[in-house]
Protein backbone atom coordinates (compact mmCIF):
# COMPACT_ATOMS: atom_id res chain seq x y z
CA UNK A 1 69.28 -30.55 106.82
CA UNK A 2 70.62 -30.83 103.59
CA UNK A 3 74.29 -29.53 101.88
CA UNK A 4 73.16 -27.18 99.47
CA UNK A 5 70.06 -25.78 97.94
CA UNK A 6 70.18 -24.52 94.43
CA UNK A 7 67.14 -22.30 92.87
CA UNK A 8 66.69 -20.87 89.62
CA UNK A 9 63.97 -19.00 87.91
CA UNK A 10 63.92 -21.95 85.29
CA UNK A 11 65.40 -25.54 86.54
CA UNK A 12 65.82 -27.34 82.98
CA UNK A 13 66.16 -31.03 83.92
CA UNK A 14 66.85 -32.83 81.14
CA UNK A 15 65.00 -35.84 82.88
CA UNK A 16 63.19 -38.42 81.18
CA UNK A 17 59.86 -36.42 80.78
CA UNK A 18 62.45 -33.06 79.82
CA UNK A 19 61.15 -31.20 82.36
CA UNK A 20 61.86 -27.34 82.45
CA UNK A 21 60.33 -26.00 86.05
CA UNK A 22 59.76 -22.36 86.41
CA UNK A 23 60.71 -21.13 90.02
CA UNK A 24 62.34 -24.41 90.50
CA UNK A 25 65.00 -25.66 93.23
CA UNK A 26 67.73 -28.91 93.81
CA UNK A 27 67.68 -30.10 97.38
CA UNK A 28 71.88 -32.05 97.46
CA UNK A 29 72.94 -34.26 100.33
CA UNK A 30 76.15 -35.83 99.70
CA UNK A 31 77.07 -35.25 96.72
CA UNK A 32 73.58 -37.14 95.16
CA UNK A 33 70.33 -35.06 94.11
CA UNK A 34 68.09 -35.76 96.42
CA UNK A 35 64.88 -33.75 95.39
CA UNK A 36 63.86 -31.40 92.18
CA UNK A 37 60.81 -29.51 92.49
CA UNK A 38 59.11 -25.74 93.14
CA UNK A 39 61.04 -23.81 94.44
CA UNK A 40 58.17 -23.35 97.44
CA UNK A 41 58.11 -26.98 97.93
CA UNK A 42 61.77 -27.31 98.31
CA UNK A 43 62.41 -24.52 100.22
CA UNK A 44 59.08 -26.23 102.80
CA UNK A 45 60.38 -29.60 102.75
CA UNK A 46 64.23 -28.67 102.97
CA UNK A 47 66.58 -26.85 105.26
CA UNK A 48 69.99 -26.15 104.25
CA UNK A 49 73.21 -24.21 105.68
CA UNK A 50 73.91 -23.09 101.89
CA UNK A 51 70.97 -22.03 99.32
CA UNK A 52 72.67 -20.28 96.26
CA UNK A 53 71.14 -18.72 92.50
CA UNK A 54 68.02 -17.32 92.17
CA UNK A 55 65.04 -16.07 90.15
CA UNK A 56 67.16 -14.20 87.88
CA UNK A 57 68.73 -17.90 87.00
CA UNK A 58 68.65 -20.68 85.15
CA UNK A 59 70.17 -24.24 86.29
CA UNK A 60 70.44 -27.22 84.34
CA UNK A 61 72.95 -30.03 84.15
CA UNK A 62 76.47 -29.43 84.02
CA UNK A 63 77.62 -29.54 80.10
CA UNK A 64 79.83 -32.70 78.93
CA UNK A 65 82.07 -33.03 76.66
CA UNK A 66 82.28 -36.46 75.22
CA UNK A 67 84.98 -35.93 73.08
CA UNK A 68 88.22 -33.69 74.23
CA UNK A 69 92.37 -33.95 74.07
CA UNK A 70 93.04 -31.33 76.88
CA UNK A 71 96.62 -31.50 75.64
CA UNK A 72 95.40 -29.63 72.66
CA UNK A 73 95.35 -26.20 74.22
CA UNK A 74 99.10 -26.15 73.20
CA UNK A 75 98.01 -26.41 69.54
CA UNK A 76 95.71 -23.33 69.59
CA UNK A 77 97.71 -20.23 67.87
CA UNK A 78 101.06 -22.25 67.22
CA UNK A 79 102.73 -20.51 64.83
CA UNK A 80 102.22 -23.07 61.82
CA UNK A 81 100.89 -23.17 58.24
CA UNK A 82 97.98 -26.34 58.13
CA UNK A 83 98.55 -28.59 55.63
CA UNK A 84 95.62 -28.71 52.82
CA UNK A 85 95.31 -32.56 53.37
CA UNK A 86 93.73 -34.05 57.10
CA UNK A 87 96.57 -36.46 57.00
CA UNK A 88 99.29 -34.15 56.38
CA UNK A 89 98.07 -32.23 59.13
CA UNK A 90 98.57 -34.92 61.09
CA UNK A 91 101.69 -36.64 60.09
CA UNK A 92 103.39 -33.24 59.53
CA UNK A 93 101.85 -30.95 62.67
CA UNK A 94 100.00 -32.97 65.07
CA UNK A 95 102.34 -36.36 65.33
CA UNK A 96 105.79 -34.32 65.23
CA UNK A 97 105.01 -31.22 67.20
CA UNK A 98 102.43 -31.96 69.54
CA UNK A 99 101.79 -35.82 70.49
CA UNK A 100 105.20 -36.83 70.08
CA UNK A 101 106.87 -34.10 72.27
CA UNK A 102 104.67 -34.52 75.28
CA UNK A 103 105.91 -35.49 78.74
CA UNK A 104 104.29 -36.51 82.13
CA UNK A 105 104.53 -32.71 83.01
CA UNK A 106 103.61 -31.00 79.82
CA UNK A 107 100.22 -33.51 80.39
CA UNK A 108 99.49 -32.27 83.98
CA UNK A 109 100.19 -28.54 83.41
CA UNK A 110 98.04 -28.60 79.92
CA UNK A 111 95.51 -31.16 81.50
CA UNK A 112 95.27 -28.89 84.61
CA UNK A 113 94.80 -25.47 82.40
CA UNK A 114 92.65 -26.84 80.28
CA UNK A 115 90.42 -28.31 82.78
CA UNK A 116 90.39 -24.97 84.28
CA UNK A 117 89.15 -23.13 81.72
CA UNK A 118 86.23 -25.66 80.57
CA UNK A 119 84.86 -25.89 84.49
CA UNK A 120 85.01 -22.18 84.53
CA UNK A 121 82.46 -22.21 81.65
CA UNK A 122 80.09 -25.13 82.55
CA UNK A 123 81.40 -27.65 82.10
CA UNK A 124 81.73 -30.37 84.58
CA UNK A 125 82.72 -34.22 82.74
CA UNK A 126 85.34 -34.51 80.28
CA UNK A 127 85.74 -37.76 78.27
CA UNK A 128 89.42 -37.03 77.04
CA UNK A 129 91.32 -38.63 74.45
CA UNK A 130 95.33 -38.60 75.71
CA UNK A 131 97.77 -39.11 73.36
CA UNK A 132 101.23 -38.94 74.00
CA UNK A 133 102.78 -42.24 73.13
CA UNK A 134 106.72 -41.25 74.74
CA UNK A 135 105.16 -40.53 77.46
CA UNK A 136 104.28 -43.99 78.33
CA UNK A 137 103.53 -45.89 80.96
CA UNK A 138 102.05 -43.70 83.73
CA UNK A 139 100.92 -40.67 81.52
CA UNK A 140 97.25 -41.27 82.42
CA UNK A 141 97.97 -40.87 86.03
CA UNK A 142 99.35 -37.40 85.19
CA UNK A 143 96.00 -36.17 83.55
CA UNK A 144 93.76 -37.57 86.25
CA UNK A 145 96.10 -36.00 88.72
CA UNK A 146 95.17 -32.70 87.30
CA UNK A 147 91.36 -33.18 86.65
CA UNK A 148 91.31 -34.36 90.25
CA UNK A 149 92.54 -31.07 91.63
CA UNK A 150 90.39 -28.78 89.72
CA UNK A 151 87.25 -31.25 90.54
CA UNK A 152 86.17 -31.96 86.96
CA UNK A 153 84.42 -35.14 86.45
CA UNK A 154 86.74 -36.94 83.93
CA UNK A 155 86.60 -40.23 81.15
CA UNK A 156 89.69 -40.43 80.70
CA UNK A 157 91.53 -42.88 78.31
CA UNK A 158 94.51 -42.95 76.27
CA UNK A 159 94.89 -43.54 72.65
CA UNK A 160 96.68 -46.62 71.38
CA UNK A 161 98.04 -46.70 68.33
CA UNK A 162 100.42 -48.70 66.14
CA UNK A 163 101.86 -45.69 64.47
CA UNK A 164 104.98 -45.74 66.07
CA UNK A 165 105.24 -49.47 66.35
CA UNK A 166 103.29 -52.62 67.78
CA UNK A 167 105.51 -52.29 70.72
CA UNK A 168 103.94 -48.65 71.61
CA UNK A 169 100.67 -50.18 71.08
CA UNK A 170 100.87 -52.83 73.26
CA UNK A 171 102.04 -49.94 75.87
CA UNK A 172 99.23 -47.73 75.20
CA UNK A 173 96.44 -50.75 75.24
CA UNK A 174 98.23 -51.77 79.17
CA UNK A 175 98.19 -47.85 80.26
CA UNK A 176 94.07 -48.23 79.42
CA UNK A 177 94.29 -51.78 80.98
CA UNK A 178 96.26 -50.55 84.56
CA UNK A 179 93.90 -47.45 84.78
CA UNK A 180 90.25 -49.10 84.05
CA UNK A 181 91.48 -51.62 86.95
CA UNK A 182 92.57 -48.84 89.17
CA UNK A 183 90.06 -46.04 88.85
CA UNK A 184 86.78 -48.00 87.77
CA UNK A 185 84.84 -47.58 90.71
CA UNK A 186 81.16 -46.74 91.35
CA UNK A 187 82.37 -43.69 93.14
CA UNK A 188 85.49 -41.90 91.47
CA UNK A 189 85.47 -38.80 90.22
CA UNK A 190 87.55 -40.49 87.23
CA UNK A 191 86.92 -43.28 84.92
CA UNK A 192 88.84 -45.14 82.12
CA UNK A 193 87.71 -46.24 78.74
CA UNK A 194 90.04 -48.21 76.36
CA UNK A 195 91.00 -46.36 73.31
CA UNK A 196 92.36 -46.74 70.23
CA UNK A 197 93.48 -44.48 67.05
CA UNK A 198 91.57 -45.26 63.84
CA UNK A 199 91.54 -48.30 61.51
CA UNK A 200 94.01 -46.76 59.65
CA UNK A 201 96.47 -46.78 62.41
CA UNK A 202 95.77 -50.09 63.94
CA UNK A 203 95.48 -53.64 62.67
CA UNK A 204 92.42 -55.70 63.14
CA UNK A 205 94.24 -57.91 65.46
CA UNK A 206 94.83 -54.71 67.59
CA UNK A 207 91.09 -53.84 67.56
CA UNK A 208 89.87 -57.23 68.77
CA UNK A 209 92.39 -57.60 71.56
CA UNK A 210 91.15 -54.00 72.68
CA UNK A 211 87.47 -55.29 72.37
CA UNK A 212 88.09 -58.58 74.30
CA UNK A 213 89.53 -56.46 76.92
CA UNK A 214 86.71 -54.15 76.89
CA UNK A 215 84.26 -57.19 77.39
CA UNK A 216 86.20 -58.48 80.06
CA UNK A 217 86.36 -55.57 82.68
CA UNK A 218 83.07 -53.97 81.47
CA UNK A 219 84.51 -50.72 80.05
CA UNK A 220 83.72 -48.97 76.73
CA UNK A 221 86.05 -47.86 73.75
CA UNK A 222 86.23 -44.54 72.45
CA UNK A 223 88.06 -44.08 69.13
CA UNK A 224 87.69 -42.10 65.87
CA UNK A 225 86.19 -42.81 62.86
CA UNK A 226 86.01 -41.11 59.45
CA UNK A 227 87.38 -37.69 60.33
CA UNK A 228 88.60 -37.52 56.52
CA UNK A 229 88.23 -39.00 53.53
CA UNK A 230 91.79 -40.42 53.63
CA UNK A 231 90.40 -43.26 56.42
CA UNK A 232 87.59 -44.28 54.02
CA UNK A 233 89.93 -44.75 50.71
CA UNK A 234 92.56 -46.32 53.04
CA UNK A 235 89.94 -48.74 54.22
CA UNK A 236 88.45 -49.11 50.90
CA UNK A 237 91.94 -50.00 49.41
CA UNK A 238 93.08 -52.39 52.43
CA UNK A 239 90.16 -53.73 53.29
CA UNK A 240 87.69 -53.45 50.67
CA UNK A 241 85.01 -52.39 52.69
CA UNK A 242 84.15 -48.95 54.03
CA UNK A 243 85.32 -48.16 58.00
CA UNK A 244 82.38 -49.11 60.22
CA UNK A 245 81.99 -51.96 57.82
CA UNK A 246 85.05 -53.13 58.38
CA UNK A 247 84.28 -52.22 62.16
CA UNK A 248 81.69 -54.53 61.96
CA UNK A 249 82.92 -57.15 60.15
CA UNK A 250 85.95 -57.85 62.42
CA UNK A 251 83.43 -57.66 65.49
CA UNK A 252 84.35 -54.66 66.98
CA UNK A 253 80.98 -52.86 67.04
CA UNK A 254 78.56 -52.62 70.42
CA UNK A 255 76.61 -50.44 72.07
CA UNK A 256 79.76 -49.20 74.49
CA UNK A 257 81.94 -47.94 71.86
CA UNK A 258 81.90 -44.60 71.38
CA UNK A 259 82.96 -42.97 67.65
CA UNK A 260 84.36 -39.52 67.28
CA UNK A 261 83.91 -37.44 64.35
CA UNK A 262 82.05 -39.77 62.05
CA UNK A 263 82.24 -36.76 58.97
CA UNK A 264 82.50 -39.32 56.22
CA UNK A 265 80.05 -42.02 57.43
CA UNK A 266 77.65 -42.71 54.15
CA UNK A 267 73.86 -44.03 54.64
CA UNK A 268 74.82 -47.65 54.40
CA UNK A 269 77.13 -47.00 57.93
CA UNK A 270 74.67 -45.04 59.64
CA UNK A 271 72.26 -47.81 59.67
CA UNK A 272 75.05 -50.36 60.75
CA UNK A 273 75.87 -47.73 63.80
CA UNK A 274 72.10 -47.66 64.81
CA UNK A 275 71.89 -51.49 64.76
CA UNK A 276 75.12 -52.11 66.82
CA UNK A 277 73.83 -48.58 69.15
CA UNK A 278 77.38 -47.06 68.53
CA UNK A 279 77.26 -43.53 70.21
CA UNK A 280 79.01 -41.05 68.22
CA UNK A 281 80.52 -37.14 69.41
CA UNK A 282 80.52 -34.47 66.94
CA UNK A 283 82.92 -32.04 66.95
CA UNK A 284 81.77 -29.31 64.64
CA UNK A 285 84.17 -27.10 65.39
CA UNK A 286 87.51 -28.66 64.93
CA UNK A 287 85.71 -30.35 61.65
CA UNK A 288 85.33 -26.93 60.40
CA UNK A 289 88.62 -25.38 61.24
CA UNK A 290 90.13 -28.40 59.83
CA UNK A 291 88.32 -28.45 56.23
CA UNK A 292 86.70 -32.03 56.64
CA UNK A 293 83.25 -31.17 56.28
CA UNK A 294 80.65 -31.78 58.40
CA UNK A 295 78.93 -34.97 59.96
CA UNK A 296 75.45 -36.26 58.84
CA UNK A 297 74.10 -36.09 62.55
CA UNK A 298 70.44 -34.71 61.44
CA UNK A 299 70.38 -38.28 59.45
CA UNK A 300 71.74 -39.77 62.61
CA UNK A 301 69.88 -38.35 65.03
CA UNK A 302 66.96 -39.17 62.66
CA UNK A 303 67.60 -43.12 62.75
CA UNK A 304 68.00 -42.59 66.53
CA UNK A 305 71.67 -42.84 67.33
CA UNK A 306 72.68 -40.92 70.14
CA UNK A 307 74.73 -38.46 69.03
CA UNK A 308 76.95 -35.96 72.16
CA UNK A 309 79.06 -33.15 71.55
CA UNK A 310 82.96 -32.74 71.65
CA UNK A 311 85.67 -29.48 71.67
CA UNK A 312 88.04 -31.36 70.44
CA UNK A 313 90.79 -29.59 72.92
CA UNK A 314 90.49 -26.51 71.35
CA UNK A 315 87.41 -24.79 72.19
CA UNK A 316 86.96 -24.32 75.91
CA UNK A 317 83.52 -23.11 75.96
CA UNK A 318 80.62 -25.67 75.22
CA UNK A 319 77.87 -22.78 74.81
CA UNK A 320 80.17 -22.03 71.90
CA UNK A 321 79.88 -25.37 70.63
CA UNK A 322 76.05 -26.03 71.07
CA UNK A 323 75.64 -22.29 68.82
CA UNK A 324 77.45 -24.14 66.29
CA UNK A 325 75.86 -27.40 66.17
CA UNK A 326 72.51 -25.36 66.20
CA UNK A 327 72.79 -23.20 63.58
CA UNK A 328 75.60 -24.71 60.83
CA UNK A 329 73.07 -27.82 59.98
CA UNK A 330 70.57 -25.38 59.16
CA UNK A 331 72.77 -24.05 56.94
CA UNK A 332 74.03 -26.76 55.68
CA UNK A 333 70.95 -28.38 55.10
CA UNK A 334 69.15 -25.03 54.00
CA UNK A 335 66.35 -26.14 56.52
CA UNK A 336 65.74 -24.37 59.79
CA UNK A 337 63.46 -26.27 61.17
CA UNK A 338 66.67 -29.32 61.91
CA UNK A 339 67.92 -29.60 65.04
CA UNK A 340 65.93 -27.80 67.70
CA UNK A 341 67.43 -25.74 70.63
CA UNK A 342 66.35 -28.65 73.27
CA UNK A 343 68.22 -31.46 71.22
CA UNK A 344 71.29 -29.53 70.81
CA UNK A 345 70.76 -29.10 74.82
CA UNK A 346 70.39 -33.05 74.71
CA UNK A 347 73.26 -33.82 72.96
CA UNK A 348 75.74 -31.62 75.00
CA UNK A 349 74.11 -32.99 78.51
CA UNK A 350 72.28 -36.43 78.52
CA UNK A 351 73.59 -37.68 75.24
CA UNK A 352 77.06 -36.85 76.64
CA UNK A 353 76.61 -39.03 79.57
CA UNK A 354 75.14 -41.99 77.50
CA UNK A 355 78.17 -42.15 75.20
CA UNK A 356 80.30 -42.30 78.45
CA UNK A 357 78.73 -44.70 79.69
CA UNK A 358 77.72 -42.54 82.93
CA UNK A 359 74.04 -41.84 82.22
CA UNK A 360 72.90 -43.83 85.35
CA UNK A 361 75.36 -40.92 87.29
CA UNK A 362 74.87 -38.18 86.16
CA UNK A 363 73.79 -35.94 82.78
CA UNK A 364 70.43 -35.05 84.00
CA UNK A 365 68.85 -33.22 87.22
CA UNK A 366 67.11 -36.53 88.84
CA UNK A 367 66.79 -37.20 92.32
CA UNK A 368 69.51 -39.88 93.01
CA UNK A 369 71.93 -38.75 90.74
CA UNK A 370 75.16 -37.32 91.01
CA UNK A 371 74.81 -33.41 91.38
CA UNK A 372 76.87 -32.30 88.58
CA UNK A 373 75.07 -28.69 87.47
CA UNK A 374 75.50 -25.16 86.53
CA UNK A 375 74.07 -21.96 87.74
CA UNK A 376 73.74 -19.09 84.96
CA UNK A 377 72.35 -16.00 83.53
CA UNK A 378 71.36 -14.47 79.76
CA UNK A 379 71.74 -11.27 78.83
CA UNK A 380 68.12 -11.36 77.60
CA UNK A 381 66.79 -8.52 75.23
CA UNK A 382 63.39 -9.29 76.09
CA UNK A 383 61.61 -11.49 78.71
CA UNK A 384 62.90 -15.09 79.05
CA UNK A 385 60.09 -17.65 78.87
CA UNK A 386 59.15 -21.31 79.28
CA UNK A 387 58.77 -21.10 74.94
CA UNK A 388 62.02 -19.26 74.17
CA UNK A 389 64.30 -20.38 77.29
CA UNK A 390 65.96 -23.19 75.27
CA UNK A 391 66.72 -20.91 71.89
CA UNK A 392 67.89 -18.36 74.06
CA UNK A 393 70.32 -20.64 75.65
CA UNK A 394 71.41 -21.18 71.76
CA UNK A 395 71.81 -17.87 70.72
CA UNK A 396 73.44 -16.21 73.78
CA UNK A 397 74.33 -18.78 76.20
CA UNK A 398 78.20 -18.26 77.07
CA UNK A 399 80.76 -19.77 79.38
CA UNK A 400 81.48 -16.14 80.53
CA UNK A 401 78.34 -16.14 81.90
CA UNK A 402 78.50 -18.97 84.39
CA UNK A 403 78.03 -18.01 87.89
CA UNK A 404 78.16 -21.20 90.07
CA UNK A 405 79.39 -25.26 89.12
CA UNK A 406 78.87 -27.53 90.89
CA UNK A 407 80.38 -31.01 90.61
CA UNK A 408 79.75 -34.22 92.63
CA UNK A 409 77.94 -32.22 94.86
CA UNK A 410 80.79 -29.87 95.54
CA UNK A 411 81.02 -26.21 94.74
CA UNK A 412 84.32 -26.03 92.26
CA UNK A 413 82.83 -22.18 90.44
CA UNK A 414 81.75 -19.69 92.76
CA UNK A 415 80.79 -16.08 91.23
CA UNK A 416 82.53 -16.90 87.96
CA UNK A 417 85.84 -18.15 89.89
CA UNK A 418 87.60 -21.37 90.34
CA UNK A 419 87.85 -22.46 93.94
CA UNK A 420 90.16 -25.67 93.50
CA UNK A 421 93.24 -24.21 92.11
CA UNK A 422 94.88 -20.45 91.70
CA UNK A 423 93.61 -19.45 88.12
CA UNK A 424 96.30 -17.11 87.38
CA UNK A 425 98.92 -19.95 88.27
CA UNK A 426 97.56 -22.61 86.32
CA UNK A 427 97.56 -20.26 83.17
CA UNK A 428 100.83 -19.04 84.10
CA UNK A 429 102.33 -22.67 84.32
CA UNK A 430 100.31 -23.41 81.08
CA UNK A 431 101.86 -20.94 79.23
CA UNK A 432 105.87 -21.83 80.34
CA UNK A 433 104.80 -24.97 78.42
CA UNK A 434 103.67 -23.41 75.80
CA UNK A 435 107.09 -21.40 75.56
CA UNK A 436 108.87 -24.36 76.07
CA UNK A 437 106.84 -26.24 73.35
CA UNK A 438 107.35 -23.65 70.83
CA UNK A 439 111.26 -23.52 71.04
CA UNK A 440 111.35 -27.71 71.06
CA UNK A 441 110.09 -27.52 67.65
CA UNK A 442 111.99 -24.93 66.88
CA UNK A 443 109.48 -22.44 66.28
CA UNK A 444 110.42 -18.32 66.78
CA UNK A 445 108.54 -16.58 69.74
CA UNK A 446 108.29 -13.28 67.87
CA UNK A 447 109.33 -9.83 69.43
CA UNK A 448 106.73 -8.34 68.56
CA UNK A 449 104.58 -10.96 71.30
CA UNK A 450 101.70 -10.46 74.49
CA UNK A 451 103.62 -12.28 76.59
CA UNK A 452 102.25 -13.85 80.36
């Protein structure tokens, strides 16, 4: 007997020979994959209590996103004008009225909601960015606290920065330091990373200590590079060298760090990035919304750097985000032929578990690994085949249509509902802190207002 048996008309595996198997099945036996197959030959070789999906389905890994602040659901639809300039946008919005005014609680409830809603749509690992430097030490306990209840696998790390002070740094660089020691083992649900800002916002000394202490307990670094122009002239001015040269040049670079955003990286730095194997997460959507432009990850993905996919914090629904990354580079590049459907598919699965440093766990169907996957449907005009199953998946895939997620082996969405926690309480909670966020900063909740 085995735990669970999960069929679908199509099983895409994202394995190492990408297979896609029509009528397919995943035997699970504590919490690993333990066989992938026919459906026929599963069903033969396996018994289980629970068999779930069908031929109307498709299965395939659970989505990960490799690059997330789940704090940043407070952000979406706050009532304020964006700055023209990325760094305005920062030091006037983002510092003041988001990072700066988060507490212990506000990270839970926001961690918790947001976790919620990104399970709910497929996806089961989050490697989150937390930044909330007065809520320091401890903070990181908060999030995992929440991702642990809903039952989302989480990379969790928080970002240190010297923006505040060196003294706030130091804090932020220990609250990565106490977690990777507490929470780095071979079978938790949560992981740490160290973390830091940008160059701009810590000094070289800063960077090497966080590498050496990278090295030393065998965890990677997640950070951001070049969202905006304003990083590569304040490099350029300080330094005299552009960002991942400077990177480079101080030692920082290896094939654990992992480098968010990357919109501004010229030629020159993509090459440096493949030669160190840097990962990098796009996030094409908050790029957009925030007028920074939009990565060269066709030239990346060309020179073989393996490039994931990230929300950001503000886009719940990674089907969403894989439609984007699929069809703006055609755009922007006036070529459709860039970026095919089963890369895109690659990038928000496999490529996602690679930049975590988790590939050996989980990202692909394999017998062995960790059974992170998702059971859905498409609305289909027309019959859904082993050619057209992956553009499909581009052009109508959607969160909303998630039946069944599974992570760890463990059934967290069942018929399009969220077993570990009561939905309508999370959001409810979510939005008090949302209320409560709003009137901190001083910011009207209109009459004229949906309310909860």
């Amino acid at each position: 007997m085995v735990d669970l048996i999960v069929k679908g008309g199509f099983v895409i595996t994202v394995d190492k020979n990408r297979r896609i198997i029509y009528k397919g099945a995943v035997a699970i036996e504590d919490g690993r994959i333990i066989a992938v197959d026919k459906s026929e030959r599963i069903l033969k070789e396996y018994k289980a209590e629970t068999v779930i999906g069908g031929d109307d389905k498709i299965v395939m890994p659970g989505l990960i996103c490799a690059h997330c602040h789940t704090h940043g659901r407070v952000a979406i639809g706050m009532p304020v004008e964006l700055p023209v300039e990325f760094y305005d946008i920062l030091s006037k919005w983002w510092w003041p009225m988001i990072e700066d005014q988060l507490t212990k609680d506000d990270v839970y409830v926001l961690s918790r909601a947001s976790c919620t809603e990104m399970v709910k749509r497929g996806i089961t690992c989050i490697g989150d960015v937390m930044e909330a430097p007065n809520a320091l030490p401890g903070v990181l306990e908060s999030e995992a606290k929440a991702f642990l209840e809903v039952g989302v696998r989480g990379v969790l790390a928080f970002e240190a920065t010297e923006r505040i002070s060196k003294e706030n740094g130091e804090l932020g660089i220990q609250e990565n330091l106490n977690f990777v020691r507490k929470w780095n083992k071979p079978e938790s649900l949560v992981k740490g990373l160290f973390c830091v800002h940008t160059v701009f916002s810590c000094s070289p000394e800063m960077l090497m200590k966080v590498r050496d202490l990278a090295n030393k307990h065998k965890a990677g670094i997640h950070l951001h590079v070049e969202e905006s122009v304003y990083e590569v002239n304040y490099c350029k001015r300080t330094y005299g060298k552009l960002p991942v040269e400077h990177l480079r040049d101080i030692g920082f670079l290896g094939p654990d760090v992992l480098a968010a955003q990357c919109v501004q990286t010229s030629d020159q730095e993509i090459k440096i990035l493949k030669e160190y194997d840097v990962k990098v997460a796009h996030n094409p959507q908050s790029n957009m919304e925030c007028g920074v432009g939009i990565a060269p990850v066709v030239k990346m993905l060309n020179e073989g750097i393996t490039v994931s996919l990230g929300t950001d914090g503000l886009f719940p629904d990674m089907f969403e985000t894989m439609r984007t990354t699929y069809l703006v580079h055609k755009g922007h590049l006036r070529d459709p032929t860039v970026l095919p459907a089963e890369t895109v598919i690659e990038m928000a699965t496999i490529n996602g578990a690679k930049s975590l440093g988790i590939e050996n766990e989980t990202g692909s169907i394999e017998s062995g690994k960790r059974a992170d996957l998702i059971v859905f449907s498409i609305p289909s005009p027309g019959p859904i085949t082993m050619d057209n199953l992956c553009s499909l998946v581009m052009y109508l895939g959607s969160g909303e249509y998630v039946d069944t997620v599974i992570v760890d082996g463990k059934i967290v969405v069942e018929k399009g509902i969220v077993k570990t926690v009561n939905e309508e309480e999370v959001r409810k909670k979510a939005f008090e802190t949302y209320i409560d966020m709003l009137r901190r900063n001083k910011l009207e909740v209109k009459e004229e207002s949906i309310l909860f």
